[in-house]
Every structure is written in C-alpha cells, then in structure tokens.
Protein backbone atom coordinates (compact mmCIF):
# COMPACT_ATOMS: atom_id res chain seq x y z
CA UNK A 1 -69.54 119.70 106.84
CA UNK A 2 -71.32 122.96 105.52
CA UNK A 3 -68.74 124.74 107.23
CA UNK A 4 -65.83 123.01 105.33
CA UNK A 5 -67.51 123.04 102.10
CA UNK A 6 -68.09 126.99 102.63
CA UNK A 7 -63.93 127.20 103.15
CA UNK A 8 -63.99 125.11 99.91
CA UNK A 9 -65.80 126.91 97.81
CA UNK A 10 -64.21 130.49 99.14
CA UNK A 11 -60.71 129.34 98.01
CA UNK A 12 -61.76 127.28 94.86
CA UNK A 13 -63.94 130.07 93.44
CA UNK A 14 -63.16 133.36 95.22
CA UNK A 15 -66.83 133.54 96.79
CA UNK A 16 -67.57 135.26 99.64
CA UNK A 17 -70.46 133.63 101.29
CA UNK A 18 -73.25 135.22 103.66
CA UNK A 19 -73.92 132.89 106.47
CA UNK A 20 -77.08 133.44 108.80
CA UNK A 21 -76.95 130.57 110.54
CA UNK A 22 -75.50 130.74 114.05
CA UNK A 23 -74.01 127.06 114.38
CA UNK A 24 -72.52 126.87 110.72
CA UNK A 25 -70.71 130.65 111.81
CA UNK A 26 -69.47 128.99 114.97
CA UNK A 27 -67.53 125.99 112.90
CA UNK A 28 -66.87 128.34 110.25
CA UNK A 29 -64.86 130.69 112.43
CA UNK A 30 -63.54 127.51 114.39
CA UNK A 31 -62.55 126.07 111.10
CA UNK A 32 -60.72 129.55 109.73
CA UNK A 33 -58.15 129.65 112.96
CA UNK A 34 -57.15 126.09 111.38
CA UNK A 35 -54.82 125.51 108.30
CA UNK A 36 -57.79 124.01 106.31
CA UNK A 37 -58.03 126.95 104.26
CA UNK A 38 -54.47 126.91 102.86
CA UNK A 39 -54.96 130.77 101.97
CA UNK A 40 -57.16 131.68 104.63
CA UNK A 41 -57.01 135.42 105.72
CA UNK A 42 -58.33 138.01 107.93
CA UNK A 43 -59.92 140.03 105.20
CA UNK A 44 -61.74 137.52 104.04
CA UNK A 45 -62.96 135.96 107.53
CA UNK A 46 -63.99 139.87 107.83
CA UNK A 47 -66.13 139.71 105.07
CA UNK A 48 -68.08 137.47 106.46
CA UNK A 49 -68.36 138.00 110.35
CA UNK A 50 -69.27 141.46 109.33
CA UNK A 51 -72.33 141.08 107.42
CA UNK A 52 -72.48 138.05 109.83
CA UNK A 53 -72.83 140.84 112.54
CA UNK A 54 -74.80 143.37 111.09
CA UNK A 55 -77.68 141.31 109.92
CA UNK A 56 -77.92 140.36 113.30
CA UNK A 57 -78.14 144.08 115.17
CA UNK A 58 -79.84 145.88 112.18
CA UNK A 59 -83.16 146.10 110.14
CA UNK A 60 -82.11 148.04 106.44
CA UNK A 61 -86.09 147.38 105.55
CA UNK A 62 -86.83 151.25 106.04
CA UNK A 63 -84.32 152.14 103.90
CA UNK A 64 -84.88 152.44 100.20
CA UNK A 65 -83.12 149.23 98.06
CA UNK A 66 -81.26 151.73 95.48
CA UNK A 67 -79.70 153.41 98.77
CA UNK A 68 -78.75 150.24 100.10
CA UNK A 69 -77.28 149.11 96.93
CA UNK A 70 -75.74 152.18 96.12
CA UNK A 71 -74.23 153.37 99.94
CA UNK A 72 -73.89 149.55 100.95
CA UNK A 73 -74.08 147.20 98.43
CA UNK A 74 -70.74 145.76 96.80
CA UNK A 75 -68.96 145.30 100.01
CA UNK A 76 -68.82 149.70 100.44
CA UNK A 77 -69.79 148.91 103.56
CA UNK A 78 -67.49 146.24 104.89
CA UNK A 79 -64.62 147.97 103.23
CA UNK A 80 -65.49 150.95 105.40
CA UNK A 81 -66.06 148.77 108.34
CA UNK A 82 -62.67 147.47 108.31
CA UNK A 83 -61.00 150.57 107.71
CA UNK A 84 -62.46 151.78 111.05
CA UNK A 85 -61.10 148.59 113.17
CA UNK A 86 -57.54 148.65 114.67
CA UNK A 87 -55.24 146.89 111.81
CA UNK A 88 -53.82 143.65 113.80
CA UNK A 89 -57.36 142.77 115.38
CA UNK A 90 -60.92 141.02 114.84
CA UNK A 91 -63.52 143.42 116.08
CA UNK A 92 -66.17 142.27 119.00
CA UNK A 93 -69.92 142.76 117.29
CA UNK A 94 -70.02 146.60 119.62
CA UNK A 95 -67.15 147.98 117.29
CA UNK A 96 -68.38 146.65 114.59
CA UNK A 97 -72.24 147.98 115.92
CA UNK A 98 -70.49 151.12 116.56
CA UNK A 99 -69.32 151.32 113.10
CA UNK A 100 -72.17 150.29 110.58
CA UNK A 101 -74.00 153.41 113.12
CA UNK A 102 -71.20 155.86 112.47
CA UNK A 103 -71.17 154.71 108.50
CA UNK A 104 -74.82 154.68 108.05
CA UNK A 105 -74.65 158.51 109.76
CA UNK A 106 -72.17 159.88 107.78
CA UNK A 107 -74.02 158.85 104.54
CA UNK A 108 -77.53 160.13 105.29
C-alpha cells in the first residue's frame, strides 16, 4: 500500500520521494513496470532508484553540508547520473556506483 500511495502522490503532486526502505523499493519498482501510474516514466523511476542506490554504497558525512547542497543537492547529481547511463536503459547499482565516483571526482 505505501508503495501505491508513493505512485499517488508522485503523479498527483509532482513529488519525488526518497525511499530507504528495501521492501517498499521492491513494490515500488514492481508497481512502476505496471500501468498504475498512468504517466509513469523512466526519468522519474530514475530519480528515485538513484538516490535509492547511492544512499546505499556511500557515506556524504565527511563532506561539508554547503558542498553537498551546492555540488549535489537539487537533483545536480542525479541529472549528471543519468546523463552518464546509456539513453534506452536502467542502470545496475555498479554504473550507477561507477558514476556518483566519477561525479564526486570531477567536482573535488
């Protein structure tokens, strides 16, 4: 059900969610392959399985919070993320590992 009401509340209110739990992710992704969401789309399941991803694999506690907001915050990241991935395809959490690295190397 929190999965649903997550789709809901996307498409209703043009939120994008950040979802740390593992089993509400699994539905959620389960539930975005279906026609639920009647506008549904890849850039906006990738907003989500990215950070999804990344808060996973990486600690951003040693970094300072105005860096982070400034480099980061306001989906800079994500945006660059996605620009990195092949255009037709949903990256496996290693590109998208491989990616936040390169990112976070380039802006240092």
């Amino acid at each position: 059900m929190q999965a649903i009401a997550i789709i809901t509340i996307m498409d209703m209110y043009h939120m994008i969610p950040f979802i740390r739990n593992d089993v509400t992710f699994q539905y959620f992704t389960i539930l975005s392959q279906l026609d639920i969401a009647s506008v549904f789309i890849k850039q906006k399941y990738l907003n989500i399985y990215i950070p999804y991803v990344v808060q996973k694999t990486f600690d951003f506690s040693d970094y300072e919070y105005n860096f982070v907001k400034i480099h980061m915050g306001n989906e800079k990241m994500i945006d660059a993320i996605i620009n990195m991935i092949e255009e037709e395809k949903i990256p496996v959490p290693e590109e998208i590992i491989k990616c936040v690295e390169n990112y976070i190397s380039s802006i240092e």
